[in-house]
Protein backbone atom coordinates (compact mmCIF):
# COMPACT_ATOMS: atom_id res chain seq x y z
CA UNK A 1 -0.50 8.75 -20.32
CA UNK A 2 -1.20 10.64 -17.39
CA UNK A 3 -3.79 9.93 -14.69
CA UNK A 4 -2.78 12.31 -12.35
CA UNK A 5 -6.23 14.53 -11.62
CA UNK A 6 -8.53 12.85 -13.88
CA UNK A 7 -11.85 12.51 -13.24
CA UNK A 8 -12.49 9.44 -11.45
CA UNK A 9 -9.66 9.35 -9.44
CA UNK A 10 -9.80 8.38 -5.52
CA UNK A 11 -6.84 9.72 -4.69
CA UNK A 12 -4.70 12.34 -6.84
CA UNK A 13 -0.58 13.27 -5.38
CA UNK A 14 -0.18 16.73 -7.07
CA UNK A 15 3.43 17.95 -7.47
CA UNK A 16 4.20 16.39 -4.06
CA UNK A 17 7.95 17.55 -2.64
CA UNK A 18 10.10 16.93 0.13
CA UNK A 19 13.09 15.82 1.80
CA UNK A 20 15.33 15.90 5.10
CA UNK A 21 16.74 18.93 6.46
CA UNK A 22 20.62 18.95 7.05
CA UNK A 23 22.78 20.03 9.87
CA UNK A 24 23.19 23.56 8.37
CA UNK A 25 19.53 23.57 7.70
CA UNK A 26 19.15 23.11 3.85
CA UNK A 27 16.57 20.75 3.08
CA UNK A 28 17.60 17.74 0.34
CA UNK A 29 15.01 17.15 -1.55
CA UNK A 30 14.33 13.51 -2.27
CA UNK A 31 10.85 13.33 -3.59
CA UNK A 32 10.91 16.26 -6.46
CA UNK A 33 7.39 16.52 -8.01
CA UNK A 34 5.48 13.27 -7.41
CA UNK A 35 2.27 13.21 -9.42
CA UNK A 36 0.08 10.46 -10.21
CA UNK A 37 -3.71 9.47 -9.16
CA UNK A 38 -5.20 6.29 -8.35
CA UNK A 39 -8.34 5.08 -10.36
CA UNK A 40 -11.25 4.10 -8.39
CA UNK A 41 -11.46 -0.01 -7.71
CA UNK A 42 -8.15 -0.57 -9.35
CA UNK A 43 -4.87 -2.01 -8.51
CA UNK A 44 -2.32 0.52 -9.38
CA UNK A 45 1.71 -0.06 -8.74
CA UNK A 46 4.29 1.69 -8.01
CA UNK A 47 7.66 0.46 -8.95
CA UNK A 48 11.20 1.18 -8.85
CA UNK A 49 14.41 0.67 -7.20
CA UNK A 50 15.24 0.91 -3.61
CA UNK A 51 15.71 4.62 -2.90
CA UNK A 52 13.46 5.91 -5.58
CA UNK A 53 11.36 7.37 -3.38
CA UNK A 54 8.26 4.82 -3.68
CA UNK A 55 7.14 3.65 -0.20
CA UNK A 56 8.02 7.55 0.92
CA UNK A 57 5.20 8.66 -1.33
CA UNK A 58 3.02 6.12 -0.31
CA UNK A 59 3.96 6.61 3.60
CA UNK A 60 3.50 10.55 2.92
CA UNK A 61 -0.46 9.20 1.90
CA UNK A 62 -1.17 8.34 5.51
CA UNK A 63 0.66 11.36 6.78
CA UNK A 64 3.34 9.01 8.39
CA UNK A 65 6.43 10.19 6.78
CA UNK A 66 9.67 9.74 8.84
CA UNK A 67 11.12 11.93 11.67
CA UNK A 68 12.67 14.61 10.05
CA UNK A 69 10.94 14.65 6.87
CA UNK A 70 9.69 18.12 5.38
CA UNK A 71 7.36 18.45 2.60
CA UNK A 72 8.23 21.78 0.62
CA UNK A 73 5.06 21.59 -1.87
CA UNK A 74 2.30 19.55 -3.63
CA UNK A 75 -1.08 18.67 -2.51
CA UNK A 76 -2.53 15.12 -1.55
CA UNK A 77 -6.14 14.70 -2.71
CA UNK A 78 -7.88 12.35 -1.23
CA UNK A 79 -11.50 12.15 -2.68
CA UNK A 80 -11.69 15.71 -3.86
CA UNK A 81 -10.30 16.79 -0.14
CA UNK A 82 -6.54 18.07 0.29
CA UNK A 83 -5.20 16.28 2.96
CA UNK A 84 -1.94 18.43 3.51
CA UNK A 85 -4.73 21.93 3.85
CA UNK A 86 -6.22 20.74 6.91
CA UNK A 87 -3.01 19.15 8.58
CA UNK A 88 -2.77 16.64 10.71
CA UNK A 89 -6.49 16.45 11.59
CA UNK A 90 -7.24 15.35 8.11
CA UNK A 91 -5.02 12.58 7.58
CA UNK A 92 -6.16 11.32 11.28
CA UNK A 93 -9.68 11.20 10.00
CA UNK A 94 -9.15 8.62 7.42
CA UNK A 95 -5.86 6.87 8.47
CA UNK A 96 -6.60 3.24 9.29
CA UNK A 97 -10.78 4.42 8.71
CA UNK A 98 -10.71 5.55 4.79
CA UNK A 99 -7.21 4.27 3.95
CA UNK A 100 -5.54 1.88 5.65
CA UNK A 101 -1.62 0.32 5.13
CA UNK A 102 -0.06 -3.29 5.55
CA UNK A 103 3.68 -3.30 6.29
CA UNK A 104 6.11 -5.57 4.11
CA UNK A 105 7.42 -7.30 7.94
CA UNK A 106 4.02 -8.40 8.95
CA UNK A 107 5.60 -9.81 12.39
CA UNK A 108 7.21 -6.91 12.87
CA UNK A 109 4.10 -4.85 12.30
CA UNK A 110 1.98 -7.24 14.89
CA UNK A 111 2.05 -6.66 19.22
CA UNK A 112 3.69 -9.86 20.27
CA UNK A 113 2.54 -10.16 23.59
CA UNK A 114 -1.37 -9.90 22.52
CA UNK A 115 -3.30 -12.61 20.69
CA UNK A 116 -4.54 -12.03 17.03
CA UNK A 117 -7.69 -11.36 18.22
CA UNK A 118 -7.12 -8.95 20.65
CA UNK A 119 -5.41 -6.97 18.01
CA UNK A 120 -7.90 -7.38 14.94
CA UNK A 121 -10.99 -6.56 17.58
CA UNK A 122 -9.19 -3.29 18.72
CA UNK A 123 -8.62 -1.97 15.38
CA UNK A 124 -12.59 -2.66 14.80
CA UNK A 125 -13.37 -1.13 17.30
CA UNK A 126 -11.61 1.82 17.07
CA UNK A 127 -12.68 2.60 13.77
CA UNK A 128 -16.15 0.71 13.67
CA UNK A 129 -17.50 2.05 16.98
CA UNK A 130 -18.94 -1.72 17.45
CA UNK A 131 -19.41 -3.60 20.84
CA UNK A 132 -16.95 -6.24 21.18
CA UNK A 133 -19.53 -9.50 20.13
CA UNK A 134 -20.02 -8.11 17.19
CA UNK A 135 -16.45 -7.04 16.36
CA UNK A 136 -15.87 -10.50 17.40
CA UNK A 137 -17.74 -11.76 14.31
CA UNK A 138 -16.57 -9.28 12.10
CA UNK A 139 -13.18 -10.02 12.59
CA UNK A 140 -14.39 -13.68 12.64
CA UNK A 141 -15.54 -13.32 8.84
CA UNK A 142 -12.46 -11.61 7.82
CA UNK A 143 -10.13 -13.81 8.98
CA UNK A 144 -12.29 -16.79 6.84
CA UNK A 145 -12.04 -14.03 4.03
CA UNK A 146 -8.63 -13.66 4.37
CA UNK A 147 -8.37 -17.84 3.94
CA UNK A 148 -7.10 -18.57 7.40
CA UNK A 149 -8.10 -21.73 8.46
CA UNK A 150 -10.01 -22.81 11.83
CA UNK A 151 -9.88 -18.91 12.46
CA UNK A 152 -11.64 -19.28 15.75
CA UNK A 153 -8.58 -21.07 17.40
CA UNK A 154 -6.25 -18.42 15.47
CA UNK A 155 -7.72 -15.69 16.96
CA UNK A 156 -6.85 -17.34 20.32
CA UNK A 157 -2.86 -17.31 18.91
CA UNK A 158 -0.07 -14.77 19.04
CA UNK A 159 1.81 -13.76 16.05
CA UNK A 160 4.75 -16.01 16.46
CA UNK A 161 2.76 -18.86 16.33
CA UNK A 162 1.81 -18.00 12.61
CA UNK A 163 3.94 -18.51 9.76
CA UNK A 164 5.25 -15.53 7.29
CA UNK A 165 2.16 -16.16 4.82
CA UNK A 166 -0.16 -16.43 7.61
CA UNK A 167 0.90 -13.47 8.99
CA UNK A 168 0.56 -11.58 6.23
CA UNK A 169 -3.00 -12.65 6.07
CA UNK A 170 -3.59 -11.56 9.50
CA UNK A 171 -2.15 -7.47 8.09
CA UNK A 172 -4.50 -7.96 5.49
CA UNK A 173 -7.05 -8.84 7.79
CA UNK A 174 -6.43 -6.12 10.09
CA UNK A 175 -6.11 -3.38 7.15
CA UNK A 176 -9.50 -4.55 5.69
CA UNK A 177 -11.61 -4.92 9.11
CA UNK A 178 -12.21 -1.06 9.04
CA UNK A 179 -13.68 -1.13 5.28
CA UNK A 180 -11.32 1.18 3.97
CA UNK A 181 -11.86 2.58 0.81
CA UNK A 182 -8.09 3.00 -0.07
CA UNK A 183 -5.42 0.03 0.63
CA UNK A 184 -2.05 1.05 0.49
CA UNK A 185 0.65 -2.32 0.27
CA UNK A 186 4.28 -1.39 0.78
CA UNK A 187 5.96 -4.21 -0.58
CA UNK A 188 3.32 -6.90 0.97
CA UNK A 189 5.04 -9.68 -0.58
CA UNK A 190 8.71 -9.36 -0.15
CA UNK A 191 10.49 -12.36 1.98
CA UNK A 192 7.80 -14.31 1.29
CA UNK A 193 8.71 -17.58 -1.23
CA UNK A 194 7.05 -17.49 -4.74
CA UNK A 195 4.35 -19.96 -3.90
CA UNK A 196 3.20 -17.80 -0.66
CA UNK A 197 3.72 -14.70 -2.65
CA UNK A 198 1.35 -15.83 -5.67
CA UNK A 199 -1.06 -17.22 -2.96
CA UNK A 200 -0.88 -13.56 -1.19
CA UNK A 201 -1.24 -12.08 -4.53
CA UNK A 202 -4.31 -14.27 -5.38
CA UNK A 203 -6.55 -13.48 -2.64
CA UNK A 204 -5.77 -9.35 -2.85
CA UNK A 205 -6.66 -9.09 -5.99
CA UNK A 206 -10.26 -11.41 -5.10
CA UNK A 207 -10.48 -8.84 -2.39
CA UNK A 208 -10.41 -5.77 -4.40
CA UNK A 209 -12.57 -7.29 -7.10
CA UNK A 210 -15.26 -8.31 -4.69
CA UNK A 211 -15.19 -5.29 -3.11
CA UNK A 212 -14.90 -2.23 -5.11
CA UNK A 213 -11.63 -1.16 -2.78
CA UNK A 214 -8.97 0.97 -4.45
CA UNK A 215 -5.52 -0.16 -3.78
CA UNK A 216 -1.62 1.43 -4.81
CA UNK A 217 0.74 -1.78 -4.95
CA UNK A 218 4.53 -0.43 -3.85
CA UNK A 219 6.85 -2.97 -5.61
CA UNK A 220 10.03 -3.82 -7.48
CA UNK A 221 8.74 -7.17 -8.36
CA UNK A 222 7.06 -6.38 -12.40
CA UNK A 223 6.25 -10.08 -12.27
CA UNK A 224 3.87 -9.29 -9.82
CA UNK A 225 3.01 -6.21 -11.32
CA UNK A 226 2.06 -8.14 -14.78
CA UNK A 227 -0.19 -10.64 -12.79
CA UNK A 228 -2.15 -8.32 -11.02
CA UNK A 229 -2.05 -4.42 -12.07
CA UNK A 230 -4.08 -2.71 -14.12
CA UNK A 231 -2.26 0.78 -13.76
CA UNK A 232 1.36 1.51 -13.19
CA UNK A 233 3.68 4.36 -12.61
CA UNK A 234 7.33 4.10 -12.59
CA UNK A 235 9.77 6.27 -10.30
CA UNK A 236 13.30 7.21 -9.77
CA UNK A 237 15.20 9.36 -7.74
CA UNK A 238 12.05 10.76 -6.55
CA UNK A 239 10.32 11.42 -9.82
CA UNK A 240 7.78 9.87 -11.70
CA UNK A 241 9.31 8.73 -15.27
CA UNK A 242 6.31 7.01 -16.71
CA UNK A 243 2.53 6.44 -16.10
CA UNK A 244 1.00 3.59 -18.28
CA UNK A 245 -1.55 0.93 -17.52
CA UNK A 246 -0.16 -2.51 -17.44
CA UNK A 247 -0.21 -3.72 -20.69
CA UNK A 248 0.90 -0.31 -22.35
CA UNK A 249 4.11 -0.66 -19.91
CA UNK A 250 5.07 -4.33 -20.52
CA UNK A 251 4.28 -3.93 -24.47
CA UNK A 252 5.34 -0.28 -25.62
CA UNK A 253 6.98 1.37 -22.90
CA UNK A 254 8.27 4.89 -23.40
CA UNK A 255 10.70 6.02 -21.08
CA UNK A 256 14.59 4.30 -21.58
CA UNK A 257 14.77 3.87 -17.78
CA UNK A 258 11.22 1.52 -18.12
CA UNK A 259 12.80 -0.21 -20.60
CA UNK A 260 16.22 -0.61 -18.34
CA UNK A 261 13.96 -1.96 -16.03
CA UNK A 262 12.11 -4.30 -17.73
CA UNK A 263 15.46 -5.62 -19.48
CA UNK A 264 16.45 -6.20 -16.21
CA UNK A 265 13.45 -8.10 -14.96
CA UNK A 266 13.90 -10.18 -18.05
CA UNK A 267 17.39 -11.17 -17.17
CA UNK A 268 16.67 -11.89 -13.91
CA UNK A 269 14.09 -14.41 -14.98
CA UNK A 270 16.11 -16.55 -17.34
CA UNK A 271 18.88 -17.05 -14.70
């Protein structure tokens, strides 16, 4: 089942190619033919082993590919609009406004010599055009969205002085402050113990229910995936082998290497 340009969609990659250029020049072309779209106010992954070319596509979304990355073809729709046509203009307009990203190393992804506040009222500002007050008490309200206790005192705190879940809760916080209408997780939940991860899981999935957002989940975990997805699309070595929604890919799926990987999952989970 395909999904890739229906009507509907919020966001539609089209053919999308690319890869790194070489010392003689040649190009290697690790993403060959991406397509897939993403269903308005739904919770679509995108799964597959490490090197399949999953967080690349959804990097190449924000227009934040790698150094030395070169798209060769495809288009990147993004509410009707093709990002790639208007270059990098176009994916500065909504990056971190329309669609925003949290980072799988949330500590990593956080300025440790400013406070959690400082950082969560700069984004809102910069994409809210508010005066600080009130981007004090919107980022006030997200952070007690977000479930983080006494969040007037964590604002005062820097990132080390948060745990892993915490922090995690904080990149949430920071993605959703702008009101984005696209969410992009890469991997939100890895190095995180099953508890926190569930707990993480939990309150995205309240978020995009109570909110209308639109959100592409890039994972290898398909426990999480059954939990929480409604759509899913399955890559390796840079293509796209299936497109299903959740429970057409956990009860019939068609492609061998789906069922590889869900035979896998399966073994995992009875050791």
């Amino acid at each position: 089942m395909s999904v890739a340009l229906a009507e509907g969609n919020l966001l539609d990659v089209v053919d999308y190619r690319g890869g790194f250029r070489g010392p003689d020049g040649e190009v290697t072309e690790v993403l060959a033919g991406v397509s897939f779209g993403l269903r308005r106010s739904t919770l679509t992954a995108v799964v597959g082993e490490t090197g399949s070319g999953k967080s690349l596509t959804a990097l190449s979304v924000l227009g934040v590919q790698p150094r030395g990355f070169v798209r060769t073809g495809g288009r990147m729709l993004f509410d009707g609009e093709d990002l790639f046509a208007g270059g990098p203009r176009s994916f500065e307009r909504v990056r971190g406004n329309r669609i925003s990203l949290v980072f799988q190393d949330a500590r990593a992804a956080l300025n440790p010599v400013f406070t959690v506040g400082h950082q969560l009222i700069d984004v809102c500002r910069a994409h809210r055009r508010l005066g600080r007050k009130e981007a004090e008490q919107v980022v006030l309200d997200m952070l007690e969205r977000v479930r983080i206790p006494d969040p007037l005192r964590r604002m005062r705190q820097y990132p080390h002085e948060f745990s892993g879940g915490m922090a995690q809760r904080v990149m949430l916080a920071m993605a959703l402050v702008s009101e984005p209408e696209l969410l992009v997780l890469d991997e939100p939940t890895t190095g995180l113990d099953v508890t926190i991860q569930a707990d993480i899981m939990d309150l995205l999935v309240e978020l995009i229910s109570s909110s209308g957002l639109t959100a592409c989940l890039i994972t290898h975990d398909l426990g999480v995936v059954a939990q929480t997805c409604q759509d899913v699309v399955v890559m390796r070595s840079g293509t796209v082998r299936e497109i299903a929604t959740c429970e057409e890919l956990f009860t019939a799926p068609r492609d061998e290497y789906t069922r590889d990987l869900l035979a896998a999952s399966r073994l995992v989970e009875a050791r």
